[in-house]
C-alpha atoms as a PDB file:
ATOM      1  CA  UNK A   1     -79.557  17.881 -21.232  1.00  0.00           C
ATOM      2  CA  UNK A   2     -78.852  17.060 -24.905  1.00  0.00           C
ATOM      3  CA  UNK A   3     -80.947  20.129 -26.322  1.00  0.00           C
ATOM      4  CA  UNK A   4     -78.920  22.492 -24.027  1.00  0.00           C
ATOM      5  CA  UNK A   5     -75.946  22.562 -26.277  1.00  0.00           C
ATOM      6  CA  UNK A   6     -78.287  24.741 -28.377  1.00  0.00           C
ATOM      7  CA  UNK A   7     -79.276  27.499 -25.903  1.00  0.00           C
ATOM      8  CA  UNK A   8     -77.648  30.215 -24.968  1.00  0.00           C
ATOM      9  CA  UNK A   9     -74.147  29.918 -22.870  1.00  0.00           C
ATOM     10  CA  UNK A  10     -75.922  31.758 -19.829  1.00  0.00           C
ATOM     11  CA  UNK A  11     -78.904  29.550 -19.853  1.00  0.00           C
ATOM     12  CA  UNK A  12     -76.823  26.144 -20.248  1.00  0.00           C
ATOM     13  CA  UNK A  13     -74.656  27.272 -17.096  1.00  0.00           C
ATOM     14  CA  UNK A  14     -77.993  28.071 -15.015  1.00  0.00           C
ATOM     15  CA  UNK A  15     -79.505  24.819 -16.188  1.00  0.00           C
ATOM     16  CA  UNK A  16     -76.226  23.054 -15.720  1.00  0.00           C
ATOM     17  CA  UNK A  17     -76.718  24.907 -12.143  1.00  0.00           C
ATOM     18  CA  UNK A  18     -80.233  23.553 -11.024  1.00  0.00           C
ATOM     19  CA  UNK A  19     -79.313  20.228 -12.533  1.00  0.00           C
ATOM     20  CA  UNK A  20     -76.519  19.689 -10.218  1.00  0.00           C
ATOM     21  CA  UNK A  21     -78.424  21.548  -7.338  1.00  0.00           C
ATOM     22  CA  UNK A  22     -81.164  18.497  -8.043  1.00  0.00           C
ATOM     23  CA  UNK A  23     -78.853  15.678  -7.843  1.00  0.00           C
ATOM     24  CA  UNK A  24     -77.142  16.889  -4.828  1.00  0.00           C
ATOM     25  CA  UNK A  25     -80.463  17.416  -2.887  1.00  0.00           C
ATOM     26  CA  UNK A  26     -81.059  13.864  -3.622  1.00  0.00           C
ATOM     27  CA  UNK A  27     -78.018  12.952  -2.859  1.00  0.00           C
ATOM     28  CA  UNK A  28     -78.732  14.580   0.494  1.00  0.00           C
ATOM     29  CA  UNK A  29     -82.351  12.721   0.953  1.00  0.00           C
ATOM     30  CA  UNK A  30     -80.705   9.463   0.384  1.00  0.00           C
ATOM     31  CA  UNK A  31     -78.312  10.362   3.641  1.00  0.00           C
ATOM     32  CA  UNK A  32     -75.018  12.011   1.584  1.00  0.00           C
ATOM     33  CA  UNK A  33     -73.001  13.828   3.947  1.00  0.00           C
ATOM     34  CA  UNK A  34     -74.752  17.917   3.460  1.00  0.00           C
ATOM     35  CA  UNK A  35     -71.327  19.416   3.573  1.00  0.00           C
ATOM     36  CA  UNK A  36     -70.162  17.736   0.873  1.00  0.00           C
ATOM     37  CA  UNK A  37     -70.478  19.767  -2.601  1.00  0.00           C
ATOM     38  CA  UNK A  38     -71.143  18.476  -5.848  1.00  0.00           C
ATOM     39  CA  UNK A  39     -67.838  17.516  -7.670  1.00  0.00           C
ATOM     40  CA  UNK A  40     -68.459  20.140 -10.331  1.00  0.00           C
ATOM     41  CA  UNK A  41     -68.063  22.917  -7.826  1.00  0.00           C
ATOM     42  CA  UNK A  42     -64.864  21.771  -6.375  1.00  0.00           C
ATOM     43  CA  UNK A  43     -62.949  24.657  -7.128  1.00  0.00           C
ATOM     44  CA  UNK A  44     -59.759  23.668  -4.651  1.00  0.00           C
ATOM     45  CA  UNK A  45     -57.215  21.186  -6.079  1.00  0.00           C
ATOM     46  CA  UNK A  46     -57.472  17.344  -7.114  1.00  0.00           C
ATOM     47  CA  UNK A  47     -57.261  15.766  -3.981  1.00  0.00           C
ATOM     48  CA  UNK A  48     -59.845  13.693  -2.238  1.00  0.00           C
ATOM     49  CA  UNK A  49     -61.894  16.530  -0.301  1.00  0.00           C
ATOM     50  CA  UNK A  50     -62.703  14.366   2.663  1.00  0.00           C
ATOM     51  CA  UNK A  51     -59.544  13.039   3.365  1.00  0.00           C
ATOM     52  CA  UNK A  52     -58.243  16.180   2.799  1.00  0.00           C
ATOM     53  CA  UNK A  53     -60.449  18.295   5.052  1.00  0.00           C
ATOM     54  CA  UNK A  54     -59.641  15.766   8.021  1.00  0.00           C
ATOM     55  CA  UNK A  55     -55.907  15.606   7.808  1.00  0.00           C
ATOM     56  CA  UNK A  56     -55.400  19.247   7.571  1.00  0.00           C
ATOM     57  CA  UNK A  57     -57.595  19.062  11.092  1.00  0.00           C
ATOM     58  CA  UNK A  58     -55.119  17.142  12.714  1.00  0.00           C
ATOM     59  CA  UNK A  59     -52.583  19.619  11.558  1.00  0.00           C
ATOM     60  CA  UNK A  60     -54.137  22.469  12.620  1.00  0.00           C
ATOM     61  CA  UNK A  61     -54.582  20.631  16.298  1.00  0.00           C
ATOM     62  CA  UNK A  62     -51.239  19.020  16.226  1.00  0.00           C
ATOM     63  CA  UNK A  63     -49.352  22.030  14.654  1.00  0.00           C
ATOM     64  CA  UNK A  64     -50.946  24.889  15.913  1.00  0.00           C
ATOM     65  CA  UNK A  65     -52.857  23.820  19.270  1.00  0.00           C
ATOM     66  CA  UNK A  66     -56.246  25.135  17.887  1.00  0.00           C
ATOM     67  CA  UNK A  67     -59.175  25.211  20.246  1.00  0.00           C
ATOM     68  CA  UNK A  68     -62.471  24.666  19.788  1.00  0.00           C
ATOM     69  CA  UNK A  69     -63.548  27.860  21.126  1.00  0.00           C
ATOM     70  CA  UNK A  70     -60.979  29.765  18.805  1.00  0.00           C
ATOM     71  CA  UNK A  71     -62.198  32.481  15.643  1.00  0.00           C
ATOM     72  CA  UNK A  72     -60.436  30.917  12.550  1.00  0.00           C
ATOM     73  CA  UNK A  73     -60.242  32.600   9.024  1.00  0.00           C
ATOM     74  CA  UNK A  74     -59.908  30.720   5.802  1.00  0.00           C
ATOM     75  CA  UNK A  75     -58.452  32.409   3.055  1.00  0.00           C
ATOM     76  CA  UNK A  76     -59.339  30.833  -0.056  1.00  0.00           C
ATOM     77  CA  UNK A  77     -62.054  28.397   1.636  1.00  0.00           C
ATOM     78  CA  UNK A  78     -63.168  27.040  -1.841  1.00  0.00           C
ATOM     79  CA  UNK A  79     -66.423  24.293  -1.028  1.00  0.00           C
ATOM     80  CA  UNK A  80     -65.678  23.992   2.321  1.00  0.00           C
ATOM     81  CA  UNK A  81     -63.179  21.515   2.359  1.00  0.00           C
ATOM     82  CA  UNK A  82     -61.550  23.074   5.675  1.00  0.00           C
ATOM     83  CA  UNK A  83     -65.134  24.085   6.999  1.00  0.00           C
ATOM     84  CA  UNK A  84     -66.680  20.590   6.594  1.00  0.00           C
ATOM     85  CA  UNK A  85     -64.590  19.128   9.592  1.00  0.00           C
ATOM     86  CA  UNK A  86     -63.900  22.243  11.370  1.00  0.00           C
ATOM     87  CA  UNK A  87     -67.840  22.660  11.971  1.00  0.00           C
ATOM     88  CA  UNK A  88     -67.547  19.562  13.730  1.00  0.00           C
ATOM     89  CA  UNK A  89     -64.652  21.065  15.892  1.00  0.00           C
ATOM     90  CA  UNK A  90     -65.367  24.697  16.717  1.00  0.00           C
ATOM     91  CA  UNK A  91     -68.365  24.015  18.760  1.00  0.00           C
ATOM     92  CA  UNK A  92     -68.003  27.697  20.724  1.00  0.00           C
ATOM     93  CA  UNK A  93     -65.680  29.369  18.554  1.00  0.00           C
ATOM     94  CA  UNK A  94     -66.569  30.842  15.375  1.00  0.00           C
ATOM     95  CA  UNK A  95     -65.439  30.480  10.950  1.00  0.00           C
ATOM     96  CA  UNK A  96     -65.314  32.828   8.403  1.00  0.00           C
ATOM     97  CA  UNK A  97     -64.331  31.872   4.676  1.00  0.00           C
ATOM     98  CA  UNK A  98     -63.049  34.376   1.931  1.00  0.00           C
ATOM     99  CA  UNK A  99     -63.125  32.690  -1.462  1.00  0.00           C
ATOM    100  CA  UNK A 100     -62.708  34.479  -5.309  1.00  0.00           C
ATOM    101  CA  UNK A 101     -64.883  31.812  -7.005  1.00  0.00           C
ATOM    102  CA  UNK A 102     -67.895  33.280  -6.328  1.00  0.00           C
ATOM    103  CA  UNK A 103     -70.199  29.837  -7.195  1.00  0.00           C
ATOM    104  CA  UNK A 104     -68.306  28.131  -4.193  1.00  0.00           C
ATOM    105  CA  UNK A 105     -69.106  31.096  -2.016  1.00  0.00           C
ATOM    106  CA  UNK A 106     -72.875  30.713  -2.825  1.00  0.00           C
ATOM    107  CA  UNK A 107     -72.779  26.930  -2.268  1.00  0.00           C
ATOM    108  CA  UNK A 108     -71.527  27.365   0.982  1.00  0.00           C
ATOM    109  CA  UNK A 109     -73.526  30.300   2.156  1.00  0.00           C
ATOM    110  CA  UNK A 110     -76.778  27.775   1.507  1.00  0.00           C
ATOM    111  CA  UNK A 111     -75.401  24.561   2.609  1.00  0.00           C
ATOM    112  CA  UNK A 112     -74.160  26.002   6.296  1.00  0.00           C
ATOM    113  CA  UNK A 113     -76.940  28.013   6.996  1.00  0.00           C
ATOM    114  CA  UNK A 114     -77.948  25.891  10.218  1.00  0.00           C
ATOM    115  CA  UNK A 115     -74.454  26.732  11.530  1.00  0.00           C
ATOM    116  CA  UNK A 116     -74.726  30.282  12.619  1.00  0.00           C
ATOM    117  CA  UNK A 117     -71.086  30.870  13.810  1.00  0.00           C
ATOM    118  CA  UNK A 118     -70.040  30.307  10.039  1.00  0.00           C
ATOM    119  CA  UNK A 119     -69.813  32.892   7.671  1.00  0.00           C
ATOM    120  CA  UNK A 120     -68.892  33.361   3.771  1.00  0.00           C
ATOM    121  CA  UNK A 121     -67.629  35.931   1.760  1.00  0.00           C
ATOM    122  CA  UNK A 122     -66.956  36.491  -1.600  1.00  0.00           C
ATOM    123  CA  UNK A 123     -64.214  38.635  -2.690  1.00  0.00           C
ATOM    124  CA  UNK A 124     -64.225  38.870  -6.547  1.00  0.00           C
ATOM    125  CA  UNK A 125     -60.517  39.945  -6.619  1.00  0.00           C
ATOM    126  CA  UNK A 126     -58.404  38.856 -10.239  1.00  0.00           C
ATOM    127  CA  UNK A 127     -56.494  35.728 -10.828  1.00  0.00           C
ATOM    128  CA  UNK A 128     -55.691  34.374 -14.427  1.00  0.00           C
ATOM    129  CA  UNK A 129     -56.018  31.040 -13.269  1.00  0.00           C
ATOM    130  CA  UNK A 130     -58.805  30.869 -10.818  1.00  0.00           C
ATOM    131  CA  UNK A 131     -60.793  33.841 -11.665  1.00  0.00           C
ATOM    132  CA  UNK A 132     -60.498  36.104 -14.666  1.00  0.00           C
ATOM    133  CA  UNK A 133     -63.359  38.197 -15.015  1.00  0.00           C
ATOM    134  CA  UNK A 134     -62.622  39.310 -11.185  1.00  0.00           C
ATOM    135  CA  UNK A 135     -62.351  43.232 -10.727  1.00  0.00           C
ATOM    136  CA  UNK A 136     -60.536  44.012  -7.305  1.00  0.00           C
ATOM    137  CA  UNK A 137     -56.496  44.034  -7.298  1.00  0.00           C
ATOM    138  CA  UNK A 138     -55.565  41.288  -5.054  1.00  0.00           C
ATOM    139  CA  UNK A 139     -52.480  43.745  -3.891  1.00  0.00           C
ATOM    140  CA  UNK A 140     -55.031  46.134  -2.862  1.00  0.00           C
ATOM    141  CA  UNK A 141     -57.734  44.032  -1.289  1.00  0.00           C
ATOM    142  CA  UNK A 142     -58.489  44.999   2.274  1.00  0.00           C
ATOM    143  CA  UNK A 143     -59.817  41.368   4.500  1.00  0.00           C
ATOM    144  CA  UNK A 144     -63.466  42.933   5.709  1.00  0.00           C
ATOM    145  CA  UNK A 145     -62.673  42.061   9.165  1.00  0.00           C
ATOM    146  CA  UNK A 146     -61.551  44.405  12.248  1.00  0.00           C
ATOM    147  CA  UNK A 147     -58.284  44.891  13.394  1.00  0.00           C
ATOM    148  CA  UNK A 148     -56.703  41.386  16.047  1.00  0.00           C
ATOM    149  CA  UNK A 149     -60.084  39.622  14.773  1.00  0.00           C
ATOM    150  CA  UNK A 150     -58.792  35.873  14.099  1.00  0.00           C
ATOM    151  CA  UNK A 151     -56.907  33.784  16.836  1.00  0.00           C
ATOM    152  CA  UNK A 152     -55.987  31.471  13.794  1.00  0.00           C
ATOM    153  CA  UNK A 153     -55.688  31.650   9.690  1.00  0.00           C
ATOM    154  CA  UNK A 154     -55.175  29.398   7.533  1.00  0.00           C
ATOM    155  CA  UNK A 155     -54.398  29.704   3.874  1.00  0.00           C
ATOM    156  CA  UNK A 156     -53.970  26.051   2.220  1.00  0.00           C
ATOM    157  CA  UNK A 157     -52.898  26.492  -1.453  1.00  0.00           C
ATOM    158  CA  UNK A 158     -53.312  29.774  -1.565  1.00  0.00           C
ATOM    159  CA  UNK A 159     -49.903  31.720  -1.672  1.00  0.00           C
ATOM    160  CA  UNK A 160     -48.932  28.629  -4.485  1.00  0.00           C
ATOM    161  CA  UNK A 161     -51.259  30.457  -6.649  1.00  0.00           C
ATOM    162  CA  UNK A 162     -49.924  33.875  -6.078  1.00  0.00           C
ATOM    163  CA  UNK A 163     -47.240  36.507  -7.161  1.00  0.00           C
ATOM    164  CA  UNK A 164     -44.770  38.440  -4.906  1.00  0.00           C
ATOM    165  CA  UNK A 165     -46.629  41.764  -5.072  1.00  0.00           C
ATOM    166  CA  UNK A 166     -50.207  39.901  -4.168  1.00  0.00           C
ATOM    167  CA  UNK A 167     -48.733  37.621  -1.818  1.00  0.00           C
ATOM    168  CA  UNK A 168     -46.657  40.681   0.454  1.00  0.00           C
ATOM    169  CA  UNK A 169     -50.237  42.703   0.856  1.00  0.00           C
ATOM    170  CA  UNK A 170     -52.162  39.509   2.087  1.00  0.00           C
ATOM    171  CA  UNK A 171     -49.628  38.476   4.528  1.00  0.00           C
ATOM    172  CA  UNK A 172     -49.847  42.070   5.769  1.00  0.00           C
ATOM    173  CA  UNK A 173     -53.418  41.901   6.023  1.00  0.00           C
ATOM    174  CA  UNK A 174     -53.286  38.530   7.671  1.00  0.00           C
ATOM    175  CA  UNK A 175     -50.962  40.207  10.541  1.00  0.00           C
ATOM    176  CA  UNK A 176     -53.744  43.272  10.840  1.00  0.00           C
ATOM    177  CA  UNK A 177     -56.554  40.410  11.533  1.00  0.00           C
ATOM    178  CA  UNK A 178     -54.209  38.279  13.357  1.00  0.00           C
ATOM    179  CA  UNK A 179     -54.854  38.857  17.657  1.00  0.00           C
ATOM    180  CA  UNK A 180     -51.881  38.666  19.555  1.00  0.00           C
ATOM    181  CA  UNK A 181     -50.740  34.761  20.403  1.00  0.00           C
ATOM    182  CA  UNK A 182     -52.434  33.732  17.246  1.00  0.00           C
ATOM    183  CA  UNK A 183     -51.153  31.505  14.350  1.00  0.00           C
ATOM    184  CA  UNK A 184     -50.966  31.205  10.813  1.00  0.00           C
ATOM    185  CA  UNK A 185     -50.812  28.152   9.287  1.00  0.00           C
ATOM    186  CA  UNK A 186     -50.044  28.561   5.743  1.00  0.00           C
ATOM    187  CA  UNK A 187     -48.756  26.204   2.809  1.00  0.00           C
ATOM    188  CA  UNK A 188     -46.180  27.089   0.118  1.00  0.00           C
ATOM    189  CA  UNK A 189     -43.996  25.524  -2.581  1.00  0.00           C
ATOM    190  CA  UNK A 190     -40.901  26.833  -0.994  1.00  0.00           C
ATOM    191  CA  UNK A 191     -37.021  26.105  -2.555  1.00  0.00           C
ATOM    192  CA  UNK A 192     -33.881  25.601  -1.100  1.00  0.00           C
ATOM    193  CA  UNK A 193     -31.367  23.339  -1.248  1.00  0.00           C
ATOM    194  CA  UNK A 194     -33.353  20.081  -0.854  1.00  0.00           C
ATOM    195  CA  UNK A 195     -36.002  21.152  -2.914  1.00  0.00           C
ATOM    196  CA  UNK A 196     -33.662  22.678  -5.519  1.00  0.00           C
ATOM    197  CA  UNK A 197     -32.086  19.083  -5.203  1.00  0.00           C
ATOM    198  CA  UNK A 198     -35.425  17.215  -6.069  1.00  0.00           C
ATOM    199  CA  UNK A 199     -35.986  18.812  -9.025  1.00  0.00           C
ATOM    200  CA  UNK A 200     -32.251  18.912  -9.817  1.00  0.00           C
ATOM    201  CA  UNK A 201     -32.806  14.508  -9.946  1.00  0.00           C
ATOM    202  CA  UNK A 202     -35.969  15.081 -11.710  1.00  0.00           C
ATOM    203  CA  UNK A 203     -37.882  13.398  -8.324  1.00  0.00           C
ATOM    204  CA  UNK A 204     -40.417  16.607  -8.483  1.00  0.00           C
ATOM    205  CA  UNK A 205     -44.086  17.190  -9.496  1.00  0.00           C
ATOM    206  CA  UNK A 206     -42.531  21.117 -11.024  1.00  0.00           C
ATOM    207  CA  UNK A 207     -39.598  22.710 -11.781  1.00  0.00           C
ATOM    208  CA  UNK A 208     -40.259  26.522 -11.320  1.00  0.00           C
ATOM    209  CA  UNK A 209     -38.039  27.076 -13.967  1.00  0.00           C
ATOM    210  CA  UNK A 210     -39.280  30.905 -14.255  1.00  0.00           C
ATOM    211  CA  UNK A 211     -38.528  33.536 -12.569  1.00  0.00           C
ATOM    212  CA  UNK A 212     -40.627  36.261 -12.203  1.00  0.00           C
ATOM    213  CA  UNK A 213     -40.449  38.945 -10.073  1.00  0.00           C
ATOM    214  CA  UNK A 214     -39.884  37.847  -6.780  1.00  0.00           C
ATOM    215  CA  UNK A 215     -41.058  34.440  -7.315  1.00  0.00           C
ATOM    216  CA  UNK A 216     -40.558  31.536  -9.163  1.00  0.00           C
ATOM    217  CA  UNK A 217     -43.257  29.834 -11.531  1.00  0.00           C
ATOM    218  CA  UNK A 218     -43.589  27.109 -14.030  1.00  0.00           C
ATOM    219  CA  UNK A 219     -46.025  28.233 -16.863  1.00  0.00           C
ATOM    220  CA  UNK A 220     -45.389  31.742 -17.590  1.00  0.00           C
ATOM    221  CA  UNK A 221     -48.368  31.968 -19.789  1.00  0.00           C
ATOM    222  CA  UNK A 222     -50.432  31.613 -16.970  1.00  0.00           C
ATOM    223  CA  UNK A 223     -48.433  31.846 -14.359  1.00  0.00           C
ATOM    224  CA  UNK A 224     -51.099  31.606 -11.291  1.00  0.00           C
ATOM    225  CA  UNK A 225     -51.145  28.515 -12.261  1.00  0.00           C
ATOM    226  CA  UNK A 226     -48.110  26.892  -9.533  1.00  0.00           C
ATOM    227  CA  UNK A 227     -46.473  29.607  -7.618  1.00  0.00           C
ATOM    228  CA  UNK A 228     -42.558  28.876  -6.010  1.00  0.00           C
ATOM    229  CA  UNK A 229     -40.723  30.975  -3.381  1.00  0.00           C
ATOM    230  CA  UNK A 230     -37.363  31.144  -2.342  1.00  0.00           C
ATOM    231  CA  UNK A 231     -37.322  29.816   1.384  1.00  0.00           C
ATOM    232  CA  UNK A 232     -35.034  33.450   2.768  1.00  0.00           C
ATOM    233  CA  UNK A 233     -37.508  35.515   0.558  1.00  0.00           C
ATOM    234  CA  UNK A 234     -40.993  34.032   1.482  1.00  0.00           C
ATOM    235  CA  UNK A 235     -39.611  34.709   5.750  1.00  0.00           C
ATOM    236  CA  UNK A 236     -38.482  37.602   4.994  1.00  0.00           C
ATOM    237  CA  UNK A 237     -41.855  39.065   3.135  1.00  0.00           C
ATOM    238  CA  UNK A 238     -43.359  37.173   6.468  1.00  0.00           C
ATOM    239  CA  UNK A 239     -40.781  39.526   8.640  1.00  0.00           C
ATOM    240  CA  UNK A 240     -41.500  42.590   6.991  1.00  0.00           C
ATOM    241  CA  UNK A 241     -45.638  41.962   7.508  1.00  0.00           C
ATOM    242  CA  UNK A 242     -44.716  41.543  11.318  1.00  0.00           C
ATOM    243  CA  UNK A 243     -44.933  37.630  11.178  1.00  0.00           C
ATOM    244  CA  UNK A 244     -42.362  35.436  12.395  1.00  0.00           C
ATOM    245  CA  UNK A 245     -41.850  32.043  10.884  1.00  0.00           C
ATOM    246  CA  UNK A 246     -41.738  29.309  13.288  1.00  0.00           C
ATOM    247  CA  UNK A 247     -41.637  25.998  12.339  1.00  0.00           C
ATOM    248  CA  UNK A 248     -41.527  24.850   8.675  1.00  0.00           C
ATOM    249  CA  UNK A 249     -43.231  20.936   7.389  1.00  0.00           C
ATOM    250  CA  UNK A 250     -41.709  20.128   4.257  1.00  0.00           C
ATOM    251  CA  UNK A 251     -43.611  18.455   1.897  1.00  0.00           C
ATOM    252  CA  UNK A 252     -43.483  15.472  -0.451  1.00  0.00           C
ATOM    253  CA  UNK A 253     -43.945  17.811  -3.937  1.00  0.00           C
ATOM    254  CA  UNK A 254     -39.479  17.915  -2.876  1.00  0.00           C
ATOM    255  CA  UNK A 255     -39.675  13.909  -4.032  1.00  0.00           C
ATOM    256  CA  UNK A 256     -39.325  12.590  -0.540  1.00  0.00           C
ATOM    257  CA  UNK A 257     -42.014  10.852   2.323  1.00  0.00           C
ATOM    258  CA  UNK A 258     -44.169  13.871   4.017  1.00  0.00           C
ATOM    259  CA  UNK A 259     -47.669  14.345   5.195  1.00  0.00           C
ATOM    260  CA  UNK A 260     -48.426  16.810   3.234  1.00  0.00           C
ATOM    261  CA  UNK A 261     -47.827  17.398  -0.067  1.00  0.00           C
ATOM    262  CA  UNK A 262     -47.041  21.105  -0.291  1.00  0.00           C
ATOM    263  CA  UNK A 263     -44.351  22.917   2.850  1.00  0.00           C
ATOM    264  CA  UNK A 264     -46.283  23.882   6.022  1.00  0.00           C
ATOM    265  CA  UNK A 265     -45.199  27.492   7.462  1.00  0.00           C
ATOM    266  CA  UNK A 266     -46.451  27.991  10.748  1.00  0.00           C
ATOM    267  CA  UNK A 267     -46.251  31.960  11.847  1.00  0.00           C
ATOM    268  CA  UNK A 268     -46.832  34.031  14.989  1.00  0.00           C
ATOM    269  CA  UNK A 269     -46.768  37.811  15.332  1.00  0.00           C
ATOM    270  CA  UNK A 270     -43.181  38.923  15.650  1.00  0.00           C
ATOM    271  CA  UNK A 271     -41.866  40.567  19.048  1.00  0.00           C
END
């Protein structure tokens, strides 16, 4: 790999590509876990994607009384770290992942193939942070799925990386997929008095220091980057989708104990 540094940068990213392709097919021979993507392509957060994956399981059973026979959406399904346990889970029910980094998309289109009730789809929509040379509005991007098509979505560390404007047209779209008596799980950065409180003692991971436009961020150069909501503004955006918040987790980013590290909204279709 030495010589690479002298070719071309499209040729050193496909070689970079088949050379981490290689290692995680052996990787695979020597009995690695398939579903688990080569560290390079993790394109969802710093956390340990195992754990991860299987605590946000238990949530969604514990929280949200998923069944196994259920059609779940993943906004902003990254390698898989969601679809990893959940195709141990949903042995009659069916998964579809939307993802803008198009390189996780293809990794998990190839590494799921033998489960047929799984699905992937790229949507190469802009974000400064995550993806800058995308080319769809995310405030005008329409989910490619009918009308009452999920009976639950999820969206973990999504709506963190997310303005006001982007964030009111997906929760809309998540209430035109969402069948009646489904749920939405969703995590958020969300302040109020106890958060407010946290950062106030310096006990916090962020400050969200900026405001901007209906949310709150903390680097307005690229502000993608951590994405804050007032806790009155994000229900209300929720309300005016036709989602009712229903139960709220907070989370330990506030500088006290949690399961989580980010707040837990769980939703239902209002009325």
């Amino acid at each position: 790999m030495f010589l690479s540094r002298f070719l071309p940068a499209p040729l050193r990213e496909r070689l970079r590509d088949r050379y981490t392709q290689a290692q995680y097919e052996a990787g695979v021979r020597r009995g690695a876990d398939p579903l688990m993507p080569p560290a390079r392509l993790h394109s969802v957060g710093d956390t340990d994607f195992r754990r991860t994956g299987d605590e946000f399981l238990q949530h969604f059973l514990e929280m949200t009384g998923l069944r196994p026979d259920e059609r779940v959406l993943d906004v902003g399904c990254g390698t898989g770290r969601m679809a990893r346990p959940l195709a141990g889970y949903l042995t009659s029910g069916s998964y579809d992942g939307i993802d803008i980094v198009k390189p996780s998309i293809d990794w998990c289109r190839r590494a799921y193939r033998r489960f047929l009730h799984f699905r992937f789809h790229h949507s190469d929509i802009y974000n400064k942070a995550y993806n800058p040379g995308g080319v769809a509005a995310a405030d005008a991007y329409r989910f490619p799925f009918d009308d009452g098509a999920f009976d639950f979505i999820f969206l973990t560390s999504v709506f963190t990386h997310m303005l006001a404007r982007d964030t009111r047209h997906y929760l809309n779209e998540i209430a035109r997929v969402l069948a009646p008596g489904g749920r939405v799980l969703i995590t958020a950065f969300l302040l109020d008095a106890e958060s407010r409180a946290g950062i106030a003692a310096a006990r916090t991971r962020f400050t969200f220091s900026h405001a901007l436009d209906g949310c709150f961020v903390e680097t307005p150069d690229i502000p993608e980057n951590a994405v804050a909501y007032e806790d009155g503004a994000f229900r209300a955006m929720a309300e005016d989708a036709g989602l009712a918040v229903a139960d709220v987790h907070h989370g330990a980013w506030r500088g006290t104990e949690a399961r989580n590290f980010q707040d837990i909204l769980i939703a239902r279709l209002r009325g």
